[in-house]
PDB file of N, CA and C in Angstrom:
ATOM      1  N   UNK A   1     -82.828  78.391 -40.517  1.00  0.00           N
ATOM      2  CA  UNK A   1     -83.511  78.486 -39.247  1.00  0.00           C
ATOM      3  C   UNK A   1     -84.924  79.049 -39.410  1.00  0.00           C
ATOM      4  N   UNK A   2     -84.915  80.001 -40.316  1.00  0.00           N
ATOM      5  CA  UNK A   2     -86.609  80.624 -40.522  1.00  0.00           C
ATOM      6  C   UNK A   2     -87.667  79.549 -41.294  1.00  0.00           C
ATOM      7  N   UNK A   3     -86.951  78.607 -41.533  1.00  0.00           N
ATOM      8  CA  UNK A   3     -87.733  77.411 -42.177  1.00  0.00           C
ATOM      9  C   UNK A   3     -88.007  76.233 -41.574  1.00  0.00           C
ATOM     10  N   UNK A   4     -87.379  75.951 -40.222  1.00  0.00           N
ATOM     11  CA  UNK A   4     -86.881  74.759 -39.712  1.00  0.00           C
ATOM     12  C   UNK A   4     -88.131  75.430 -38.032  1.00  0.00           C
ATOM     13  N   UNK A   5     -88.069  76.148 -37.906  1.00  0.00           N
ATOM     14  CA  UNK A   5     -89.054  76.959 -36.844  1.00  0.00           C
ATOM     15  C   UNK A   5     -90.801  76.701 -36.982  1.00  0.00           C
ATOM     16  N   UNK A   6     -91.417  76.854 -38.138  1.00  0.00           N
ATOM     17  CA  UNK A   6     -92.236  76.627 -38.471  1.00  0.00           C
ATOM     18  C   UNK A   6     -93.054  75.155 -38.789  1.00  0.00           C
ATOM     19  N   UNK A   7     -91.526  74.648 -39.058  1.00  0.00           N
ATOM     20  CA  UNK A   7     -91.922  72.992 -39.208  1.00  0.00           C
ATOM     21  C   UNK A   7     -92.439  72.584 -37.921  1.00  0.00           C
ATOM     22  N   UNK A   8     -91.451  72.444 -37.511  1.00  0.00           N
ATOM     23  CA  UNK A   8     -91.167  72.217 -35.975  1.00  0.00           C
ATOM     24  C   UNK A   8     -92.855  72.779 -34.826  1.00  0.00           C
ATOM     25  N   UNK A   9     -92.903  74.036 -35.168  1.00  0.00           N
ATOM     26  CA  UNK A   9     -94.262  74.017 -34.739  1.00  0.00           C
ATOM     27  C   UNK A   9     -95.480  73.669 -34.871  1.00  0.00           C
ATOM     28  N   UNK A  10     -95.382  73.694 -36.534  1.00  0.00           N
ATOM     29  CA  UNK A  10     -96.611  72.904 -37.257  1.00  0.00           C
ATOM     30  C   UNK A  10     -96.643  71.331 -36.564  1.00  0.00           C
ATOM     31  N   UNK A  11     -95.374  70.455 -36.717  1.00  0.00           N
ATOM     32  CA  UNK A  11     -95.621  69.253 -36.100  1.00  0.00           C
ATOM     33  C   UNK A  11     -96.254  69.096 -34.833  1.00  0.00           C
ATOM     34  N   UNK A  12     -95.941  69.788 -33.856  1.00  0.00           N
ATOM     35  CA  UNK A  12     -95.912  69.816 -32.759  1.00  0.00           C
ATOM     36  C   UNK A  12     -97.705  70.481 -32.496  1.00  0.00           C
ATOM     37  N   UNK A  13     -98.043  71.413 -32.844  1.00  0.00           N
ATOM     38  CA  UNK A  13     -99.411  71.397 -33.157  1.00  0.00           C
ATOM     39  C   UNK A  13    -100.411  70.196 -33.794  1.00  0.00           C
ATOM     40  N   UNK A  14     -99.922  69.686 -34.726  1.00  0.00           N
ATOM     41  CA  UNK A  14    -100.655  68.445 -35.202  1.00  0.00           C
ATOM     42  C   UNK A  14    -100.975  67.455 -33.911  1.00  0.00           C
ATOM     43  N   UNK A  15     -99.775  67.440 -33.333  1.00  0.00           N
ATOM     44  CA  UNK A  15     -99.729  65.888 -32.315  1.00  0.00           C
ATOM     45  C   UNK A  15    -100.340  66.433 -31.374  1.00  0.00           C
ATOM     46  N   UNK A  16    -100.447  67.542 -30.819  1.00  0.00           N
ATOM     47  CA  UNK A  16    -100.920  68.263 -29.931  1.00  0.00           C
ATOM     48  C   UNK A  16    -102.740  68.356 -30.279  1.00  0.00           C
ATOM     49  N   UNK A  17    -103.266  68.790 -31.466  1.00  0.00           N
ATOM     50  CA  UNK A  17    -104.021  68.575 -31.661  1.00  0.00           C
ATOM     51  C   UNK A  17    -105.089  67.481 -31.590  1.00  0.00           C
ATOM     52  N   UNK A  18    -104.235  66.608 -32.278  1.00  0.00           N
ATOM     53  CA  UNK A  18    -104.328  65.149 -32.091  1.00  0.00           C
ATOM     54  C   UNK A  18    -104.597  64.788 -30.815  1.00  0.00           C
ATOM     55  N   UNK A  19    -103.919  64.613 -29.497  1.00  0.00           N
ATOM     56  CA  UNK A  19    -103.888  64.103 -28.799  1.00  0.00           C
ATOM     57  C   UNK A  19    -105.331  64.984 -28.020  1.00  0.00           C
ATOM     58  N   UNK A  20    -105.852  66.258 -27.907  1.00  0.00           N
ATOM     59  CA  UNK A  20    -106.745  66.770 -27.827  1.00  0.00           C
ATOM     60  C   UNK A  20    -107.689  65.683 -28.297  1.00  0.00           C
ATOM     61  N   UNK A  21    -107.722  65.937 -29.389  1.00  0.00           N
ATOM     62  CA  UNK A  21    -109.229  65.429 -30.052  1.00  0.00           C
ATOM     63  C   UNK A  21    -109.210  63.959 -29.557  1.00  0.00           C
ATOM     64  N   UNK A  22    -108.520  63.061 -28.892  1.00  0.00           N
ATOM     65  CA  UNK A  22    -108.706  61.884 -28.681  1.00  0.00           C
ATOM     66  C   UNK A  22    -109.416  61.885 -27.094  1.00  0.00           C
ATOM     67  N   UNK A  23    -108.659  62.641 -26.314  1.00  0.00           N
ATOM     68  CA  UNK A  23    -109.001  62.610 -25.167  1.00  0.00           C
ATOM     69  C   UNK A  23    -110.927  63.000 -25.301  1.00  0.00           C
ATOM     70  N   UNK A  24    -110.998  64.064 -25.940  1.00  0.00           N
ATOM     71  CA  UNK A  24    -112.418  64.415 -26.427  1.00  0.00           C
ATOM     72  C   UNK A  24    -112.896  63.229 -26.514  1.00  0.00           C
ATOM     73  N   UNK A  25    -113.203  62.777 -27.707  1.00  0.00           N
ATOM     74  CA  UNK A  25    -113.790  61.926 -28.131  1.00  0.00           C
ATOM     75  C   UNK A  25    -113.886  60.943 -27.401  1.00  0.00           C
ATOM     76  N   UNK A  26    -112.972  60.452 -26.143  1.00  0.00           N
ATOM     77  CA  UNK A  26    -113.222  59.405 -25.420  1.00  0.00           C
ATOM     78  C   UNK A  26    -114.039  59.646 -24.522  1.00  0.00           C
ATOM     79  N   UNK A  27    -114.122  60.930 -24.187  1.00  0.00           N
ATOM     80  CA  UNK A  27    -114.795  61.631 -22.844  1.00  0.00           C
ATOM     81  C   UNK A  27    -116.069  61.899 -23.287  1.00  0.00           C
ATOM     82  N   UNK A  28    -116.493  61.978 -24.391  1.00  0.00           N
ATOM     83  CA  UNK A  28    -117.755  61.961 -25.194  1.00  0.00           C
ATOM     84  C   UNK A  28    -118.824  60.520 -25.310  1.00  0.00           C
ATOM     85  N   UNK A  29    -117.950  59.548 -25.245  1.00  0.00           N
ATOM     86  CA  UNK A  29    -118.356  58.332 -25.270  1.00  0.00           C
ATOM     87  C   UNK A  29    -118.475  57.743 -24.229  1.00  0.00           C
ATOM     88  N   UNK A  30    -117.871  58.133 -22.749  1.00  0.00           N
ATOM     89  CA  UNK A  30    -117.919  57.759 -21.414  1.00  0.00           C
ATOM     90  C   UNK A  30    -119.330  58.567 -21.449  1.00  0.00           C
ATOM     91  N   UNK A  31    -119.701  59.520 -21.564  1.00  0.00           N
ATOM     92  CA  UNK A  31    -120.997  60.259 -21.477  1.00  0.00           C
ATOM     93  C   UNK A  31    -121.941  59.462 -22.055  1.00  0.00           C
ATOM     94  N   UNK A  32    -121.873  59.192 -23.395  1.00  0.00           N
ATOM     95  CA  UNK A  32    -122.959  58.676 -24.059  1.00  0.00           C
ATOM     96  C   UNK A  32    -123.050  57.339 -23.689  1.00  0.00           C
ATOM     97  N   UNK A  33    -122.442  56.496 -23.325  1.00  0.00           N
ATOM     98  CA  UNK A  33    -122.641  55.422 -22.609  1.00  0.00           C
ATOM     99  C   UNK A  33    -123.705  55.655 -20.807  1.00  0.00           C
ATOM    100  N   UNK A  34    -123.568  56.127 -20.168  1.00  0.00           N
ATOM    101  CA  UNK A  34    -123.784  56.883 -19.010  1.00  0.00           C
ATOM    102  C   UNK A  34    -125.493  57.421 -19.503  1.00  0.00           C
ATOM    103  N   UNK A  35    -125.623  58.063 -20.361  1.00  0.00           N
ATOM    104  CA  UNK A  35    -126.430  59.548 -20.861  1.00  0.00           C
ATOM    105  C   UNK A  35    -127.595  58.275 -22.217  1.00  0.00           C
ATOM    106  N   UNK A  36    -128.651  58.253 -22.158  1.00  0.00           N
ATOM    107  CA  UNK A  36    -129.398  57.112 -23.050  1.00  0.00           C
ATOM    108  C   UNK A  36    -129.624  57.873 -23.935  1.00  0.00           C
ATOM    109  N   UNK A  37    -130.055  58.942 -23.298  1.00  0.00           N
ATOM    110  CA  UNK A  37    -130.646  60.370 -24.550  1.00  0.00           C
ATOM    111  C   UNK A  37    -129.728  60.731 -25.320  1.00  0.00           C
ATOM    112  N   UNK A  38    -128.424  61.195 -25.165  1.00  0.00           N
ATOM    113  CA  UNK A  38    -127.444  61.510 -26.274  1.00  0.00           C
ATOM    114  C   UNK A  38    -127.462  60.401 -26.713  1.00  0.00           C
ATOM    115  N   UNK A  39    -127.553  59.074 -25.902  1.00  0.00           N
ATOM    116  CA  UNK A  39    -127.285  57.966 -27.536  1.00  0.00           C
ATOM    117  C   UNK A  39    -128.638  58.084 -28.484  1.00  0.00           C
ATOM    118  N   UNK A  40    -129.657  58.121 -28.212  1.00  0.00           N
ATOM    119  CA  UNK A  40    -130.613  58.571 -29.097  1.00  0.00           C
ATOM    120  C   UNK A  40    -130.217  59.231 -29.744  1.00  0.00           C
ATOM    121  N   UNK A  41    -130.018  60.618 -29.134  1.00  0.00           N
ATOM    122  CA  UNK A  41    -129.772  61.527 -30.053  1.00  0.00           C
ATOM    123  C   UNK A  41    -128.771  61.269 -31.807  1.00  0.00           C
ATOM    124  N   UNK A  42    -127.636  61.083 -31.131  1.00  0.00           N
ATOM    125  CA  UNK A  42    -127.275  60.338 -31.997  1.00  0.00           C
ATOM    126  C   UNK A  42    -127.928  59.412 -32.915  1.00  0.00           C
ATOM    127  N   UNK A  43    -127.890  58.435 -32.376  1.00  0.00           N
ATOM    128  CA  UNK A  43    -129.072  57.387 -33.287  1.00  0.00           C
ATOM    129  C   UNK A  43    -130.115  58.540 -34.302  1.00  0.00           C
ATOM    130  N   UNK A  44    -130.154  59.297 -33.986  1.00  0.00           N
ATOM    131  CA  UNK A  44    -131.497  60.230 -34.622  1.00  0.00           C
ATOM    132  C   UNK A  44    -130.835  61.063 -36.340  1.00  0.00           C
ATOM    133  N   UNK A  45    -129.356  61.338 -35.278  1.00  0.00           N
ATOM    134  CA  UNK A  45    -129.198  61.750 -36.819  1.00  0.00           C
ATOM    135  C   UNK A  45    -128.143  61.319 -37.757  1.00  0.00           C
ATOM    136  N   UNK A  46    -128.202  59.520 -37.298  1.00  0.00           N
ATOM    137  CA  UNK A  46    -127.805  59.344 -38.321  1.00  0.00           C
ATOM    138  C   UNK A  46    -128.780  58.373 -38.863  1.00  0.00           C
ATOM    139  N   UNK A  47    -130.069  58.902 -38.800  1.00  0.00           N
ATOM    140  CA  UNK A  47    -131.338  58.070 -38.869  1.00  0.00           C
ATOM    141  C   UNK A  47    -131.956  56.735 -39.033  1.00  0.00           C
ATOM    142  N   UNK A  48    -131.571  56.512 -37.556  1.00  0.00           N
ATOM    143  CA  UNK A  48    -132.148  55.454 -36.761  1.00  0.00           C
ATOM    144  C   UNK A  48    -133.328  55.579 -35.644  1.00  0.00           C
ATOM    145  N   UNK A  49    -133.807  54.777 -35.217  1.00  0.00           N
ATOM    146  CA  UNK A  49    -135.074  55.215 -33.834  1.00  0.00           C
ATOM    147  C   UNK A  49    -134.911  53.960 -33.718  1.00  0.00           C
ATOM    148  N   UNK A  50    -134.271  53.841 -32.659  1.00  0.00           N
ATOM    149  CA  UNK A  50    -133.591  52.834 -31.452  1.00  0.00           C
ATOM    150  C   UNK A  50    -134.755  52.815 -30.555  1.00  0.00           C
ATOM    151  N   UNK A  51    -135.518  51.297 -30.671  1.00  0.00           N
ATOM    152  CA  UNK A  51    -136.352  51.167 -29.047  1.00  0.00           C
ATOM    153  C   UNK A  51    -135.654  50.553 -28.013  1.00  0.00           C
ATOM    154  N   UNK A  52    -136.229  50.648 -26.906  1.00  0.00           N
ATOM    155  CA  UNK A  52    -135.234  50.262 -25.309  1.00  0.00           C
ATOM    156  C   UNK A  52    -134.062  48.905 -25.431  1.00  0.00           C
ATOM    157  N   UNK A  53    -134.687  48.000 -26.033  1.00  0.00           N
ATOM    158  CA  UNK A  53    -134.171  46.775 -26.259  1.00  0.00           C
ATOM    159  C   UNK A  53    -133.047  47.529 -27.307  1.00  0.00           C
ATOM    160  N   UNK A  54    -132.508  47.537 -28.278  1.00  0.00           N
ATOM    161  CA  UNK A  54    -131.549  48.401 -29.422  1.00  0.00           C
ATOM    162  C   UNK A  54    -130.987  49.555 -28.007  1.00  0.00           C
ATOM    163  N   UNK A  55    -131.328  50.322 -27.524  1.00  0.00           N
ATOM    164  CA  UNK A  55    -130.921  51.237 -26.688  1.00  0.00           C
ATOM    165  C   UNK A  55    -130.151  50.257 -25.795  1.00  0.00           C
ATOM    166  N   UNK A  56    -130.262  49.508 -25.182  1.00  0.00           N
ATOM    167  CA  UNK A  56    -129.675  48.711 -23.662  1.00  0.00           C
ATOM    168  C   UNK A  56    -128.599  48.112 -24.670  1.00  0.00           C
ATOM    169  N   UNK A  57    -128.806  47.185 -25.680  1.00  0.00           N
ATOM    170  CA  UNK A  57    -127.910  46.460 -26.268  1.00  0.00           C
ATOM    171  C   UNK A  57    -126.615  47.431 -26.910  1.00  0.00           C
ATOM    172  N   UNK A  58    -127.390  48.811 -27.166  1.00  0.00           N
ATOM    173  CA  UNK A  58    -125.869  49.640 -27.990  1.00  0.00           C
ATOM    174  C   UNK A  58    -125.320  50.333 -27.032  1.00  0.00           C
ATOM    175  N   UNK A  59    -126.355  50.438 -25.653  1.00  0.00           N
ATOM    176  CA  UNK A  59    -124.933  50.605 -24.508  1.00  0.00           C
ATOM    177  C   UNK A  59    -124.248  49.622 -24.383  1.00  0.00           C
ATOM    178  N   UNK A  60    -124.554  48.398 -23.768  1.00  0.00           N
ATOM    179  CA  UNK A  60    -123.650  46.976 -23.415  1.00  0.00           C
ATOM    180  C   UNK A  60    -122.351  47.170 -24.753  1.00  0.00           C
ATOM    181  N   UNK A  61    -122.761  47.027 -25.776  1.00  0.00           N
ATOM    182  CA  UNK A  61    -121.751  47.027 -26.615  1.00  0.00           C
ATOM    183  C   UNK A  61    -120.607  48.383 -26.432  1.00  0.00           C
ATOM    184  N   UNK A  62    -120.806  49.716 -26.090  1.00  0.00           N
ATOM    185  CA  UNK A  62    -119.977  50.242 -25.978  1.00  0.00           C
ATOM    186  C   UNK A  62    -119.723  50.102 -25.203  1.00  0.00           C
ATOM    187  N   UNK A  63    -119.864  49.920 -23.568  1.00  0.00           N
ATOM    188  CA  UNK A  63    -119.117  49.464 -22.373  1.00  0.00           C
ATOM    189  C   UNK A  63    -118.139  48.366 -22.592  1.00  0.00           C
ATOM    190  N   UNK A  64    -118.277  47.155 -23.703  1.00  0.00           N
ATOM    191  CA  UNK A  64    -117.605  46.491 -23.338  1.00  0.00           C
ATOM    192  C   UNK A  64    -116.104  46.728 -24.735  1.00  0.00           C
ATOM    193  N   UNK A  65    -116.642  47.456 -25.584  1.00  0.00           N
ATOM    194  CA  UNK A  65    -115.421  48.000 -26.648  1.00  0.00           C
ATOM    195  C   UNK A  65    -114.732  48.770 -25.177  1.00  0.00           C
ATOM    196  N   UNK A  66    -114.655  49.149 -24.489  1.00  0.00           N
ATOM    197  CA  UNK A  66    -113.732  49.976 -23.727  1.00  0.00           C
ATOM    198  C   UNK A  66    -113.063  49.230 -22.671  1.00  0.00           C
ATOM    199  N   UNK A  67    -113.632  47.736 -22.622  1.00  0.00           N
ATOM    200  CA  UNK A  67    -112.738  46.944 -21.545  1.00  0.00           C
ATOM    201  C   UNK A  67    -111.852  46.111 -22.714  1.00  0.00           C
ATOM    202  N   UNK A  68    -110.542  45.978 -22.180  1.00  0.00           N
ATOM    203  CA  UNK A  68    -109.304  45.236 -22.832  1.00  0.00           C
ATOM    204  C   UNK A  68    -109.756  43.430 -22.423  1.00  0.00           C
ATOM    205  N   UNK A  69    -110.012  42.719 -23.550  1.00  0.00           N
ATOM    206  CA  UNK A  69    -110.268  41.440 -23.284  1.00  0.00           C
ATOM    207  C   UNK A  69    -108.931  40.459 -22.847  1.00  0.00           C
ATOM    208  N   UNK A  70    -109.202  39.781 -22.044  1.00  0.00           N
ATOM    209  CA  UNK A  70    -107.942  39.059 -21.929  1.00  0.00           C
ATOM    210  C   UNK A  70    -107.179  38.070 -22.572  1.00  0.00           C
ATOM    211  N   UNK A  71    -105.733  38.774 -22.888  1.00  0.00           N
ATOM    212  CA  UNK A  71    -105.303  37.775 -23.633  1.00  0.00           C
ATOM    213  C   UNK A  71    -105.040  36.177 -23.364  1.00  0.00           C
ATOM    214  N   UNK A  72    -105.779  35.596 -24.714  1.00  0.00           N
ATOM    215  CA  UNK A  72    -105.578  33.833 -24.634  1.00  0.00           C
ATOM    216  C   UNK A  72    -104.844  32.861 -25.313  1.00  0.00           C
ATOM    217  N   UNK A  73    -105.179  32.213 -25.292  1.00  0.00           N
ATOM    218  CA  UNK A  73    -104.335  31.053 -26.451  1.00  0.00           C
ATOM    219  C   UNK A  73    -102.326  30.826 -25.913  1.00  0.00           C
ATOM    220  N   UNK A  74    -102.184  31.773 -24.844  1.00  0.00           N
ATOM    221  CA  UNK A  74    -100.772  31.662 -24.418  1.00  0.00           C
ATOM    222  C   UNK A  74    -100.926  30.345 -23.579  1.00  0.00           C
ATOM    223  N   UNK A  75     -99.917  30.021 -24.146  1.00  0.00           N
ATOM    224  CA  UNK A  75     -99.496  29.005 -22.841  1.00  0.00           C
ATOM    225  C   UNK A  75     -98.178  29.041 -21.943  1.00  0.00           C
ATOM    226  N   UNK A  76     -98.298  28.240 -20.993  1.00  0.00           N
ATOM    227  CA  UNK A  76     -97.072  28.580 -20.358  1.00  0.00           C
ATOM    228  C   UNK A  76     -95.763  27.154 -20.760  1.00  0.00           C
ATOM    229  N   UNK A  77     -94.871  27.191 -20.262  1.00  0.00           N
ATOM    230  CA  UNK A  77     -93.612  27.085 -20.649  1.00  0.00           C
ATOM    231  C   UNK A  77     -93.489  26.032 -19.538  1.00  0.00           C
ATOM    232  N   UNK A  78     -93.593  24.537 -19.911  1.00  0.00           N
ATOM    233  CA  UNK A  78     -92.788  23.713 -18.797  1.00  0.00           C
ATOM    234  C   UNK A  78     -91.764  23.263 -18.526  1.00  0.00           C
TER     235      UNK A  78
END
């Protein structure tokens, strides 16, 4: 039992953790989509200098990574 306690919490911290840092990170990217300057910013350090045209286009692109495309190629059943 003094061994089986610790596991058990460690796991449970991981996923817990985990599931933290996702919600983050998504809520970070709803911002920077929204926010032009943090995407600069960004862009800055991972050294790039994004003009307006590069700026508009690397929002569009993250707005649309966050919409689910619809699935195709199904057909239906006659």
């Amino acid at each position: 039992m003094d061994i089986v306690i610790p596991i058990i919490t460690l796991i449970v911290g991981l996923i817990g953790g985990f599931a933290i840092g996702v919600f983050y990170l998504r809520r970070q990217l709803t911002k920077m989509q929204n926010d032009p300057q943090m995407l600069q910013k960004m862009a800055k350090q991972m050294g790039y200098n994004l003009n307006n045209k590069q700026m508009q286009r690397a929002q569009q692109m993250m707005k649309n990574q966050g919409q689910v495309p619809p699935a195709g190629g199904k057909r239906k059943k006659k």
